[in-house]
PDB file of N, CA and C in Angstrom:
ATOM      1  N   UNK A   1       0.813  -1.196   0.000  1.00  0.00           N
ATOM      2  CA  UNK A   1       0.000   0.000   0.000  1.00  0.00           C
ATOM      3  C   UNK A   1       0.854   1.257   0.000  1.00  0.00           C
ATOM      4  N   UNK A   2       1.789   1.307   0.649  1.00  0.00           N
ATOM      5  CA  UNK A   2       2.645   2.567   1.234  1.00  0.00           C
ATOM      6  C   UNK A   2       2.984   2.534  -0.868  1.00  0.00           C
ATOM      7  N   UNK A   3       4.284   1.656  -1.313  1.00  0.00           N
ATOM      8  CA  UNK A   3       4.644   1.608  -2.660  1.00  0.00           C
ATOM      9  C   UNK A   3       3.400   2.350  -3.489  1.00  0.00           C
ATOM     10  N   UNK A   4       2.134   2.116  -3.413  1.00  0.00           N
ATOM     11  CA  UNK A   4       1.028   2.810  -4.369  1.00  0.00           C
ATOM     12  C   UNK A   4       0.689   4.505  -3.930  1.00  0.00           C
ATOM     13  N   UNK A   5       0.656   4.568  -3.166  1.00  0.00           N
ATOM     14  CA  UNK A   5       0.888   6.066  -2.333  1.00  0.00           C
ATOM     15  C   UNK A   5       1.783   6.660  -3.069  1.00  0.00           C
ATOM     16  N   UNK A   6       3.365   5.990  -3.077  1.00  0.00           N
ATOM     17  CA  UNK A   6       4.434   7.020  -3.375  1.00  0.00           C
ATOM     18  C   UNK A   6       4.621   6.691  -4.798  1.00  0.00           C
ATOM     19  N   UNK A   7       4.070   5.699  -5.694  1.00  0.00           N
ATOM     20  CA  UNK A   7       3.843   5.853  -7.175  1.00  0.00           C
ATOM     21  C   UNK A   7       2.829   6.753  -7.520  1.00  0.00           C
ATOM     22  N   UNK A   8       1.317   7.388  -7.012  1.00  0.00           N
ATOM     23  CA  UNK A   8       0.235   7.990  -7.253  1.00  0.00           C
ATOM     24  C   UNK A   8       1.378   9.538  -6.920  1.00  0.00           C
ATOM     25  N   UNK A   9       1.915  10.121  -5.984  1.00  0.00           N
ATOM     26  CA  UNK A   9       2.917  11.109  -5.327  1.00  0.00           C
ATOM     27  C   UNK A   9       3.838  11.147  -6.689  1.00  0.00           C
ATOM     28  N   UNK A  10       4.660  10.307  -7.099  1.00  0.00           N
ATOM     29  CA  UNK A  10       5.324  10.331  -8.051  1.00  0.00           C
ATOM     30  C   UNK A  10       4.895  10.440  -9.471  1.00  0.00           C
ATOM     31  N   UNK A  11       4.003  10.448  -9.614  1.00  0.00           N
ATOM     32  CA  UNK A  11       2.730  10.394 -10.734  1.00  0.00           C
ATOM     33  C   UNK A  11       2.302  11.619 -11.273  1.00  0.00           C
ATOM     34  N   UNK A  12       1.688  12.295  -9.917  1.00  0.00           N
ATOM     35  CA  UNK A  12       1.389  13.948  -9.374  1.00  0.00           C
ATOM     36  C   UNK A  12       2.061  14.706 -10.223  1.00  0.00           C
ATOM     37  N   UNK A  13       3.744  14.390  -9.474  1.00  0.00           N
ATOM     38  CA  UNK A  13       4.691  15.456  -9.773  1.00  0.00           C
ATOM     39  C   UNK A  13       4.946  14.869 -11.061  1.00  0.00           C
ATOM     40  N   UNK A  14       5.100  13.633 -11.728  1.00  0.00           N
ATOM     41  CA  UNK A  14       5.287  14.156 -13.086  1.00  0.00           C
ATOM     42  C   UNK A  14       4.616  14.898 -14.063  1.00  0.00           C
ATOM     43  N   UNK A  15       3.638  14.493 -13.541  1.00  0.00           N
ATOM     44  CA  UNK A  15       2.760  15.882 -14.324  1.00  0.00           C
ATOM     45  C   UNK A  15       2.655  16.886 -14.384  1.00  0.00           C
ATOM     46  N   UNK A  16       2.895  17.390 -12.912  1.00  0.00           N
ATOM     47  CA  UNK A  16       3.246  18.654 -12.763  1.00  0.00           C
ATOM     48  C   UNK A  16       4.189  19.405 -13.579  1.00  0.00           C
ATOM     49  N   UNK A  17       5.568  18.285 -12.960  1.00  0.00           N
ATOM     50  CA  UNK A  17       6.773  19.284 -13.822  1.00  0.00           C
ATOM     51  C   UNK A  17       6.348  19.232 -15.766  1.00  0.00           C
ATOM     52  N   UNK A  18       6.325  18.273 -15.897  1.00  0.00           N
ATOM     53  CA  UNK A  18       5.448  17.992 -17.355  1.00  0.00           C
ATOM     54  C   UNK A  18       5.203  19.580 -17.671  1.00  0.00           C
ATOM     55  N   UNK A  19       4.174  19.399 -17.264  1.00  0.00           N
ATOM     56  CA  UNK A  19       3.241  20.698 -17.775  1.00  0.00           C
ATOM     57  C   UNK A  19       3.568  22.066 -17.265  1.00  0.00           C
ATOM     58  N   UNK A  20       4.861  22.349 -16.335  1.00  0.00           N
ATOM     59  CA  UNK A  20       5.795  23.502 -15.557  1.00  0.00           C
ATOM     60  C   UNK A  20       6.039  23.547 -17.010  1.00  0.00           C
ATOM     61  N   UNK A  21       7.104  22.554 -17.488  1.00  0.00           N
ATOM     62  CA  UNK A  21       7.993  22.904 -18.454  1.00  0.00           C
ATOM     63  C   UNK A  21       7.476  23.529 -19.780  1.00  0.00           C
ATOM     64  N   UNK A  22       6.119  23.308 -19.835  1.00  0.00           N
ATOM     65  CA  UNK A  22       5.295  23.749 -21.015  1.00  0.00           C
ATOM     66  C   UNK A  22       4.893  24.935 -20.355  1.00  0.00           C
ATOM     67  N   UNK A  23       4.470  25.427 -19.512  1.00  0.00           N
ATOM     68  CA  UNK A  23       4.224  26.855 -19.007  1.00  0.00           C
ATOM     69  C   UNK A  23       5.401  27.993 -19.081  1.00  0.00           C
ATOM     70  N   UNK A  24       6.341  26.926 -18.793  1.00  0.00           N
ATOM     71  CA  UNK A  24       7.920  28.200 -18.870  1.00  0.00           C
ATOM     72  C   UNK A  24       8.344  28.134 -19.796  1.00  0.00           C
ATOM     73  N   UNK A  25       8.365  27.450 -20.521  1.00  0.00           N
ATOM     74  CA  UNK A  25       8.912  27.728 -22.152  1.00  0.00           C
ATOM     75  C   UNK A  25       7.929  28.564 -22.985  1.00  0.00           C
ATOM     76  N   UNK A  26       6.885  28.679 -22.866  1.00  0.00           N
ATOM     77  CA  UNK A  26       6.063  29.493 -23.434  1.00  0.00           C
ATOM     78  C   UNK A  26       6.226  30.815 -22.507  1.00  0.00           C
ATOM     79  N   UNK A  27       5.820  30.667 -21.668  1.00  0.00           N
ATOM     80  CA  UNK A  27       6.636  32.137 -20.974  1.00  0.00           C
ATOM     81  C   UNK A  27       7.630  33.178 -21.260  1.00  0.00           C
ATOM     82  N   UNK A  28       8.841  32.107 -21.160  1.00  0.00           N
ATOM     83  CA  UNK A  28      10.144  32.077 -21.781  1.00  0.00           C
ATOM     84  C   UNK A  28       9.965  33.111 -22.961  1.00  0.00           C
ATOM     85  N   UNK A  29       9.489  32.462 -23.807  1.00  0.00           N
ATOM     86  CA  UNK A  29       9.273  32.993 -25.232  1.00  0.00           C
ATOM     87  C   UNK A  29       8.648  34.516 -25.281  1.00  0.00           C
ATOM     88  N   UNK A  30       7.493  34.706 -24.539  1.00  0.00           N
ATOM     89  CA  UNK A  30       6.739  35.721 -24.005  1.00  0.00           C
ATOM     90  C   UNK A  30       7.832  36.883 -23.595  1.00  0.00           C
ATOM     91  N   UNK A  31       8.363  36.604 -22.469  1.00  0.00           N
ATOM     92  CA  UNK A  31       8.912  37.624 -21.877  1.00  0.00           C
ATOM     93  C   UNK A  31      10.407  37.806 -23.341  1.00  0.00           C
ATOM     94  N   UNK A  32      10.833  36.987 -23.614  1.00  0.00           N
ATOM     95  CA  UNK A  32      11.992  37.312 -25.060  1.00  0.00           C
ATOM     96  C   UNK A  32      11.301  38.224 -26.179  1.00  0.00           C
ATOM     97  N   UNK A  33       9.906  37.647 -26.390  1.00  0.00           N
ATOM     98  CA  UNK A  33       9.429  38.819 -27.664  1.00  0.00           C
ATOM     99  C   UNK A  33       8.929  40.030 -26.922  1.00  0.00           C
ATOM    100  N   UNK A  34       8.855  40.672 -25.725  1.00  0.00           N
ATOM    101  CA  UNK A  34       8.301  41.417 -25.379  1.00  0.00           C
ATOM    102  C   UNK A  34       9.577  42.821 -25.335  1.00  0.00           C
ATOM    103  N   UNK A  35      11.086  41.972 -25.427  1.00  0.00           N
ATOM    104  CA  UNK A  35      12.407  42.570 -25.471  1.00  0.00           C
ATOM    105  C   UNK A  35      12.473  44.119 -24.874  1.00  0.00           C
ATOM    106  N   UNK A  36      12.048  43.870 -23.725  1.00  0.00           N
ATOM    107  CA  UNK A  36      11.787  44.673 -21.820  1.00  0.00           C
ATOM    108  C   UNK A  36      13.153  44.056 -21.379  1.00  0.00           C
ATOM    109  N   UNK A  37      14.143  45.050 -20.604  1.00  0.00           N
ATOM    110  CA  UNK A  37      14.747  44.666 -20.350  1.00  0.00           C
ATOM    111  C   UNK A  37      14.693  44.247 -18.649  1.00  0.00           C
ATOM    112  N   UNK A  38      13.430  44.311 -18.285  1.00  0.00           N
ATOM    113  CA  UNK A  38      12.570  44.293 -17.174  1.00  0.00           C
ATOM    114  C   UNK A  38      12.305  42.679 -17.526  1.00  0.00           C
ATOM    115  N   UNK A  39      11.886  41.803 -18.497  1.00  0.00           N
ATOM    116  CA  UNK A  39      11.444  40.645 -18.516  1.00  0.00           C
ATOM    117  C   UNK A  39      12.890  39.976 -18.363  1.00  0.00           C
ATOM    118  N   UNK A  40      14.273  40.086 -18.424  1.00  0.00           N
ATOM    119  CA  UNK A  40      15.203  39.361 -18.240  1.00  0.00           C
ATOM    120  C   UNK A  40      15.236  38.408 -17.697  1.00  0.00           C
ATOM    121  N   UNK A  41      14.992  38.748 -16.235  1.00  0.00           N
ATOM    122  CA  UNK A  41      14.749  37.883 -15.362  1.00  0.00           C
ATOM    123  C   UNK A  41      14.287  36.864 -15.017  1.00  0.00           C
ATOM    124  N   UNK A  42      12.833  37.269 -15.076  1.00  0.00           N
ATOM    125  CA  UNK A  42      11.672  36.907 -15.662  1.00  0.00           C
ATOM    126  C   UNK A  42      11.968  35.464 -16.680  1.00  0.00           C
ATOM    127  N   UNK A  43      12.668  35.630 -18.095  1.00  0.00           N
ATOM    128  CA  UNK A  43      12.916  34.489 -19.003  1.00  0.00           C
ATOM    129  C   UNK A  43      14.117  33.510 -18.114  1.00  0.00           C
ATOM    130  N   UNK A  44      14.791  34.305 -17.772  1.00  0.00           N
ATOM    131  CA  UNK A  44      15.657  33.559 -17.112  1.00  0.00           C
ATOM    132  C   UNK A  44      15.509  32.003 -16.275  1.00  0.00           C
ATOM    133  N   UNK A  45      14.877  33.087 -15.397  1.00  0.00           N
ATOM    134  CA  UNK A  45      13.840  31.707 -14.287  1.00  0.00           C
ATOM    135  C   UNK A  45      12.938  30.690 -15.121  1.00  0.00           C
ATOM    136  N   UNK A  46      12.340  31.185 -15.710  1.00  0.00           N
ATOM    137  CA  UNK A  46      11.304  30.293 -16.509  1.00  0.00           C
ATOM    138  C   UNK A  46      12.383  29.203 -17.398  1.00  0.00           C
ATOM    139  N   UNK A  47      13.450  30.100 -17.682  1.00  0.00           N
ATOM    140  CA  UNK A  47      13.955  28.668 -18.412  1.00  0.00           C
ATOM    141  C   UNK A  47      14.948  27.750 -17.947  1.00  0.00           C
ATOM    142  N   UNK A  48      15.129  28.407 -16.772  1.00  0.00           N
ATOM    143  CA  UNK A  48      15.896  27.526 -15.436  1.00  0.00           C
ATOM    144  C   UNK A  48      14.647  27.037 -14.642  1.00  0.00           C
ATOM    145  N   UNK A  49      13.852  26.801 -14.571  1.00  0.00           N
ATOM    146  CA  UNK A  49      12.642  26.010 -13.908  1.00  0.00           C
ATOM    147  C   UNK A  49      12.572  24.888 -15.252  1.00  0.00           C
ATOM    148  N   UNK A  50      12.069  25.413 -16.256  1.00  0.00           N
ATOM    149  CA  UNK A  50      12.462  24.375 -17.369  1.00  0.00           C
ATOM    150  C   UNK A  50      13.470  22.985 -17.344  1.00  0.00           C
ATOM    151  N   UNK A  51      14.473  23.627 -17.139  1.00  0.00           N
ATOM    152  CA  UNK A  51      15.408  22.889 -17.152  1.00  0.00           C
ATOM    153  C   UNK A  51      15.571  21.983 -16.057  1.00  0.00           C
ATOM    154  N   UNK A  52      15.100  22.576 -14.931  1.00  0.00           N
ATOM    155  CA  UNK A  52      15.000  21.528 -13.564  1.00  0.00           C
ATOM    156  C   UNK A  52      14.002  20.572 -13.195  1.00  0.00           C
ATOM    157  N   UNK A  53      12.631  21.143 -13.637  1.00  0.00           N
ATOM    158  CA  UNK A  53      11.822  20.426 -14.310  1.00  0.00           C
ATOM    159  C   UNK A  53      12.212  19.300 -15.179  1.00  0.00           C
ATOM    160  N   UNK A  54      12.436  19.414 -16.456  1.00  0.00           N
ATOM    161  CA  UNK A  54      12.665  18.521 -17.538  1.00  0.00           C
ATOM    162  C   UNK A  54      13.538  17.611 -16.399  1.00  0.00           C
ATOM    163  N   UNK A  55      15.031  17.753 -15.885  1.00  0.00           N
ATOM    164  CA  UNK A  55      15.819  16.790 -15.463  1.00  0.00           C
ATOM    165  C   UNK A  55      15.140  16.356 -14.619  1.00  0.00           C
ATOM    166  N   UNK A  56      14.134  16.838 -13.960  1.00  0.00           N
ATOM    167  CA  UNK A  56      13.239  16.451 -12.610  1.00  0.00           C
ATOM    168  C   UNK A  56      12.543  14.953 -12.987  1.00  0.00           C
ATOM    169  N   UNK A  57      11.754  15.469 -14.308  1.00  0.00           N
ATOM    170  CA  UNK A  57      10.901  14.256 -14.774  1.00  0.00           C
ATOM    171  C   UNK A  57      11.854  13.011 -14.965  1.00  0.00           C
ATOM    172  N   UNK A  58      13.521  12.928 -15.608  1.00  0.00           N
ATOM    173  CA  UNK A  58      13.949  11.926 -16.149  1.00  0.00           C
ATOM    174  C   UNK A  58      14.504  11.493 -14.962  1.00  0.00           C
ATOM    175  N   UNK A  59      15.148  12.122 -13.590  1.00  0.00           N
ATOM    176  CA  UNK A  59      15.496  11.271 -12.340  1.00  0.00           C
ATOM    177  C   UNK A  59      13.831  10.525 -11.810  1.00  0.00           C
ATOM    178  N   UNK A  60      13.133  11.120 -11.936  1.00  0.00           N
ATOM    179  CA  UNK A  60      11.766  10.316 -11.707  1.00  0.00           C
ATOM    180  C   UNK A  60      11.569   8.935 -12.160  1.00  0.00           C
ATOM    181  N   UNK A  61      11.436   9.399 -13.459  1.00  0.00           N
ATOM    182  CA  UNK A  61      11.331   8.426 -14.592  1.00  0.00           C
ATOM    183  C   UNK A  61      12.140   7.179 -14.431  1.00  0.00           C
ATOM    184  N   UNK A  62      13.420   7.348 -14.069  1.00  0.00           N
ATOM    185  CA  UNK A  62      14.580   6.089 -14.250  1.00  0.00           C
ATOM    186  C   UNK A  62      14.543   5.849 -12.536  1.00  0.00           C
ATOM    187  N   UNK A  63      13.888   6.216 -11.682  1.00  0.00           N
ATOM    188  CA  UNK A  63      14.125   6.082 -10.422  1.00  0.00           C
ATOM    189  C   UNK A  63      15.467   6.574  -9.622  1.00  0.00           C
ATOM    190  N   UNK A  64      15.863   7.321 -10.223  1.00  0.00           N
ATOM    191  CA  UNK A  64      17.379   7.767  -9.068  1.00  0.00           C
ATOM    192  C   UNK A  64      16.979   7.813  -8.058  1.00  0.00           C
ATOM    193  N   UNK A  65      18.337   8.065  -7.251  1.00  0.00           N
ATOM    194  CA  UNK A  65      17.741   7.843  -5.606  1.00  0.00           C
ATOM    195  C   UNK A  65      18.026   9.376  -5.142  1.00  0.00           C
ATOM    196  N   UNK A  66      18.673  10.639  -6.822  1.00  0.00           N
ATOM    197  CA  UNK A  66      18.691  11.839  -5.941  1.00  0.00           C
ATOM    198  C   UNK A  66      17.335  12.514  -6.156  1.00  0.00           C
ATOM    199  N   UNK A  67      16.473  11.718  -6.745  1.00  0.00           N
ATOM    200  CA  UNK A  67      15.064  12.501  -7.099  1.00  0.00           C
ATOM    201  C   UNK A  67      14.691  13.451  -6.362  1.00  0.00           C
ATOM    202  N   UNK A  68      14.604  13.247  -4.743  1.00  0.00           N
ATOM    203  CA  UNK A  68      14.132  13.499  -3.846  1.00  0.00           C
ATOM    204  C   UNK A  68      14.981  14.812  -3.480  1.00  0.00           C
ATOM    205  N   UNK A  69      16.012  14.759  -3.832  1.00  0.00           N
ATOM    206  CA  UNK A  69      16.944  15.929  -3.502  1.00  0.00           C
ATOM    207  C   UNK A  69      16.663  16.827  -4.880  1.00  0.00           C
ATOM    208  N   UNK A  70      16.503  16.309  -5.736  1.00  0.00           N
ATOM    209  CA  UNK A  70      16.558  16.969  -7.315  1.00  0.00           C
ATOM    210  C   UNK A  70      14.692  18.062  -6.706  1.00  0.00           C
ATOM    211  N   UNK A  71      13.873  17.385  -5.993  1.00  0.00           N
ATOM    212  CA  UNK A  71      12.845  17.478  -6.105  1.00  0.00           C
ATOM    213  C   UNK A  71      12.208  18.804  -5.044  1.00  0.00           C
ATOM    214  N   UNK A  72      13.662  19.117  -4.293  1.00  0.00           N
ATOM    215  CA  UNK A  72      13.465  20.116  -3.424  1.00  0.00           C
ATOM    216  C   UNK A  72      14.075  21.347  -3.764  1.00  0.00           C
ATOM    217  N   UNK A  73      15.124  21.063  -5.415  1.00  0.00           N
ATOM    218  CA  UNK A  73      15.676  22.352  -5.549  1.00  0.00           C
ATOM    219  C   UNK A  73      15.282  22.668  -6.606  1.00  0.00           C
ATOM    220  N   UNK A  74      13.757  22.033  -7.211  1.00  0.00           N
ATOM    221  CA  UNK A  74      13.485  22.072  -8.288  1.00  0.00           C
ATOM    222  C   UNK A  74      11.976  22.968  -8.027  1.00  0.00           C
ATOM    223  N   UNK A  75      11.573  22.650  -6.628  1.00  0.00           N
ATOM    224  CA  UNK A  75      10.425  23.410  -5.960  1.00  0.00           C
ATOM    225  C   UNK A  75      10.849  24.393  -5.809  1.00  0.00           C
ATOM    226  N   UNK A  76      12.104  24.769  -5.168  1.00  0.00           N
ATOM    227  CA  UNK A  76      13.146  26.393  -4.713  1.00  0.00           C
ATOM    228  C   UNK A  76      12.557  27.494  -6.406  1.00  0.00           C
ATOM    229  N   UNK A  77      13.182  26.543  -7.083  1.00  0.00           N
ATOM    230  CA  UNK A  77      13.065  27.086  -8.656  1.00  0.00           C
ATOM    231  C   UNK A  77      11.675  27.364  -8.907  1.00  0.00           C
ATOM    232  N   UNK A  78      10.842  26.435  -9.039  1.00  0.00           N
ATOM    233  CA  UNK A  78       9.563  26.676  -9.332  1.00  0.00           C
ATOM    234  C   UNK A  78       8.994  27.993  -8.547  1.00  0.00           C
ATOM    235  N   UNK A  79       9.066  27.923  -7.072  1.00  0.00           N
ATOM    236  CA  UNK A  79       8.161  29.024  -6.625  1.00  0.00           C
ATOM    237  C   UNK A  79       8.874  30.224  -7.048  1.00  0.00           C
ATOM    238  N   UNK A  80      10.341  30.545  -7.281  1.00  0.00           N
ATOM    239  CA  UNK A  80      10.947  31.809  -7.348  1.00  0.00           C
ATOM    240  C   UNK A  80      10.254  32.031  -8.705  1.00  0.00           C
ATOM    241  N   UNK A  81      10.285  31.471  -9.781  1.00  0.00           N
ATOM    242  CA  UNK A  81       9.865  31.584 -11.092  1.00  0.00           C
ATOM    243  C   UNK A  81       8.413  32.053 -10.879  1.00  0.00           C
ATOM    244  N   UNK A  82       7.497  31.385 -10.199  1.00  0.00           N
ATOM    245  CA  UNK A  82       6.223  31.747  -9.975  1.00  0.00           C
ATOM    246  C   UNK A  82       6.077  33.226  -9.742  1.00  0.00           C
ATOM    247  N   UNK A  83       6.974  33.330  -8.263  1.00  0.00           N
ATOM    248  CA  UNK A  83       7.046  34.900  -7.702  1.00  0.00           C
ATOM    249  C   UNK A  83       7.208  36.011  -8.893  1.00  0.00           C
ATOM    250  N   UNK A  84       8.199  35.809  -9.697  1.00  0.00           N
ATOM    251  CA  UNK A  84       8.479  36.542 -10.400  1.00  0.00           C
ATOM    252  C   UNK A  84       7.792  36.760 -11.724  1.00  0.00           C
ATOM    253  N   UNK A  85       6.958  35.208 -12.154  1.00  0.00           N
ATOM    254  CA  UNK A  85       6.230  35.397 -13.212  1.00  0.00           C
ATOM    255  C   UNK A  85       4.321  35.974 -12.818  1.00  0.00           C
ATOM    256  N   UNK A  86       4.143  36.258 -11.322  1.00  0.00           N
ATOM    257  CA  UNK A  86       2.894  36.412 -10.975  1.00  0.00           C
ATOM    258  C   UNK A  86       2.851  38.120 -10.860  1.00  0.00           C
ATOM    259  N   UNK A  87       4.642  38.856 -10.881  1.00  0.00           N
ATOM    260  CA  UNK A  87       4.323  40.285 -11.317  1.00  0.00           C
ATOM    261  C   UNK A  87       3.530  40.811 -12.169  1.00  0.00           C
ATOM    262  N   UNK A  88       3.243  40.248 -13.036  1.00  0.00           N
ATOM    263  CA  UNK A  88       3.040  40.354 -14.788  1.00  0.00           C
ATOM    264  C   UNK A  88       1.486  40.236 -14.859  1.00  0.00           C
ATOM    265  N   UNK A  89       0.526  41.385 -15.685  1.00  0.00           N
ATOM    266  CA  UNK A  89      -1.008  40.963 -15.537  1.00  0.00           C
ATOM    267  C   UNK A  89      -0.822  40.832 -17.240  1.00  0.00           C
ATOM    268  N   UNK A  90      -0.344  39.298 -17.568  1.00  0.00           N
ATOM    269  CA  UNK A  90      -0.255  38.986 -18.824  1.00  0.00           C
ATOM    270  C   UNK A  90      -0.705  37.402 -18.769  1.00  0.00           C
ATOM    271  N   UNK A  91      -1.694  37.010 -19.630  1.00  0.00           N
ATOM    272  CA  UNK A  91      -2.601  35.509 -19.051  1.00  0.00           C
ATOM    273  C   UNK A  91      -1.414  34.378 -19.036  1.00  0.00           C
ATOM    274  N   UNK A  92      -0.416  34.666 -20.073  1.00  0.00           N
ATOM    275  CA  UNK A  92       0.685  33.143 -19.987  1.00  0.00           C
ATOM    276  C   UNK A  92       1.266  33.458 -19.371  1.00  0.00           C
ATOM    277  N   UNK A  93       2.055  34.587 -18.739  1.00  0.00           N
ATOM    278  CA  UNK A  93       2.493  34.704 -17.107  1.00  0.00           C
ATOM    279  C   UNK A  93       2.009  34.364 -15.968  1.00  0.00           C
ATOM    280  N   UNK A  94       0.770  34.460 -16.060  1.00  0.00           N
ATOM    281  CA  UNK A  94       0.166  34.129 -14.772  1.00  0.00           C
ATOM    282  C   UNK A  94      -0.185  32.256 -14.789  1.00  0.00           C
ATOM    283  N   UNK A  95      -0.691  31.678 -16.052  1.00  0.00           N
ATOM    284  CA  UNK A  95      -0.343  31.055 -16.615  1.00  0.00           C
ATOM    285  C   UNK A  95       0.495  29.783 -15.899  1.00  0.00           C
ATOM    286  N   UNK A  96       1.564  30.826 -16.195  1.00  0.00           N
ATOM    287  CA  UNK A  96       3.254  29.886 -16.418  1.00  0.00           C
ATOM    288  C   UNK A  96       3.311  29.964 -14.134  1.00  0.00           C
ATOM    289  N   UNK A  97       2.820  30.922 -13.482  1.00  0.00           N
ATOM    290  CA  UNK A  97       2.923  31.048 -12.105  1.00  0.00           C
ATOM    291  C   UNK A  97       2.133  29.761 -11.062  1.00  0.00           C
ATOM    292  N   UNK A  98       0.837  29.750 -12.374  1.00  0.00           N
ATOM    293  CA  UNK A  98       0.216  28.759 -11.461  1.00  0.00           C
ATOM    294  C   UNK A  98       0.554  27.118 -11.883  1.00  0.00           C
ATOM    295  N   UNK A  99       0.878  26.622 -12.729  1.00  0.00           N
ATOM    296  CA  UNK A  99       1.759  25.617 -13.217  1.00  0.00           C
ATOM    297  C   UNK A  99       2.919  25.341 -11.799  1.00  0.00           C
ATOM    298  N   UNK A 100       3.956  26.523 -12.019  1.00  0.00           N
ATOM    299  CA  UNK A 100       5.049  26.309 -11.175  1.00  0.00           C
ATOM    300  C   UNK A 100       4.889  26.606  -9.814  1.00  0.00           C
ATOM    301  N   UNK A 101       3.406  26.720  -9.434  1.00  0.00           N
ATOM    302  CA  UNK A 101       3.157  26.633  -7.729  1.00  0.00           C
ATOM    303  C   UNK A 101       2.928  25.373  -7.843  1.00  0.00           C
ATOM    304  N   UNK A 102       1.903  24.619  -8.830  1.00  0.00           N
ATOM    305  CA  UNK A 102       1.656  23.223  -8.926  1.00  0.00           C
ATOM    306  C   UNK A 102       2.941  22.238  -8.304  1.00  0.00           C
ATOM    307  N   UNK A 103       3.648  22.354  -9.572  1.00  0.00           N
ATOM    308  CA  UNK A 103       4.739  21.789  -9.733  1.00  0.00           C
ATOM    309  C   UNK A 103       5.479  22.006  -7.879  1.00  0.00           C
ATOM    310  N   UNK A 104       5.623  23.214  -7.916  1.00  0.00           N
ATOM    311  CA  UNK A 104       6.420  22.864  -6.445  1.00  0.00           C
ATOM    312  C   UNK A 104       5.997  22.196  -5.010  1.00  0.00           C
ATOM    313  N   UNK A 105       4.649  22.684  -5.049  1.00  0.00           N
ATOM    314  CA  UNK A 105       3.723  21.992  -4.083  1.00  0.00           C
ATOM    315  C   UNK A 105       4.063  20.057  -4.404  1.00  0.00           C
ATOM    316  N   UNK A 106       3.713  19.623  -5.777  1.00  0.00           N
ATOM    317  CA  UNK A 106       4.238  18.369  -5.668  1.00  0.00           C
ATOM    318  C   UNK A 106       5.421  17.961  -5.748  1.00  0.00           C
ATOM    319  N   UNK A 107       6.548  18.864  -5.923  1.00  0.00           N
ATOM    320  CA  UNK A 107       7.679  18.636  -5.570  1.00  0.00           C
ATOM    321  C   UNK A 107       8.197  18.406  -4.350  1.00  0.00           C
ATOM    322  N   UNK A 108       7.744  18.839  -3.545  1.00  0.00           N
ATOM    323  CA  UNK A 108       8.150  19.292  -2.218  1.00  0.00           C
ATOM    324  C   UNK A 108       6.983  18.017  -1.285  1.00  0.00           C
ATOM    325  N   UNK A 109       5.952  17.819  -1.823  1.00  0.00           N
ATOM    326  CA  UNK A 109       5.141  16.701  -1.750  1.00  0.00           C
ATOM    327  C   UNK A 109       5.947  15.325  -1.411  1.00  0.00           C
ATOM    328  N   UNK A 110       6.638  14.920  -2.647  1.00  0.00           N
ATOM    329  CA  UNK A 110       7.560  13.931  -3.537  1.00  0.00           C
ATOM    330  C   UNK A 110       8.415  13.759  -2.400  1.00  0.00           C
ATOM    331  N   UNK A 111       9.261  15.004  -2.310  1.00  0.00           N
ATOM    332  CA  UNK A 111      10.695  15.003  -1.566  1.00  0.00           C
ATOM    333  C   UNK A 111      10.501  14.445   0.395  1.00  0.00           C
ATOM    334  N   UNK A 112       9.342  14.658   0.647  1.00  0.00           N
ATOM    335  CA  UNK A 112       8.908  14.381   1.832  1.00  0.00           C
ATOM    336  C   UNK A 112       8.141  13.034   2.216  1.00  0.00           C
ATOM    337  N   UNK A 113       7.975  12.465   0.868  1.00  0.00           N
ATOM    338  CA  UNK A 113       7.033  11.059   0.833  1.00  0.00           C
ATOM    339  C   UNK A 113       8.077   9.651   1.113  1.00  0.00           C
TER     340      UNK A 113
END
């Protein structure tokens, strides 16, 4: 029973980050064509959440045993990205914020299971 718990937990968060990584890359893109030198940041995070994300899903995926560690600095990422993408009253910013609260909430879920 406990094993089905932390596969349904592990399940969660892949989806989550899944669909993070599709929120921040479109973001990403957003804040680059908007060429504000105010959105820098902004793309930055989104495509470093991306990236921690994406590696997030494949230590999942293959079972590593640093998942769990991958899975708490990948939540760090997510909410800062959020913070910074929930400045913005632009719909795929806000968008891309509530994705990467998702994502960290089951990250941080994951890392504690």
């Amino acid at each position: 029973m406990a094993s089905m718990i932390v596969a349904d937990v592990v399940r969660v968060c892949l989806d989550a980050c899944a669909e993070c990584v599709q929120a921040c890359e479109a973001c990403a893109q957003r804040c680059i064509a908007s060429a504000g030198a105010e959105m820098v940041e902004c793309a930055r995070l989104c495509l470093d959440c991306a990236t921690l994300c994406t590696t997030n899903v494949t230590f999942m995926s293959r079972g590593s045993r640093y998942y769990a560690d991958l899975c708490r600095l990948c939540a760090d990422a997510c909410e800062a990205c959020a913070a910074e993408c929930a400045k913005y009253d632009d719909e795929v910013m806000q968008a891309c914020a509530d994705a990467c609260r998702r994502a960290a909430r089951a990250c941080r879920e994951l890392a504690t299971a």
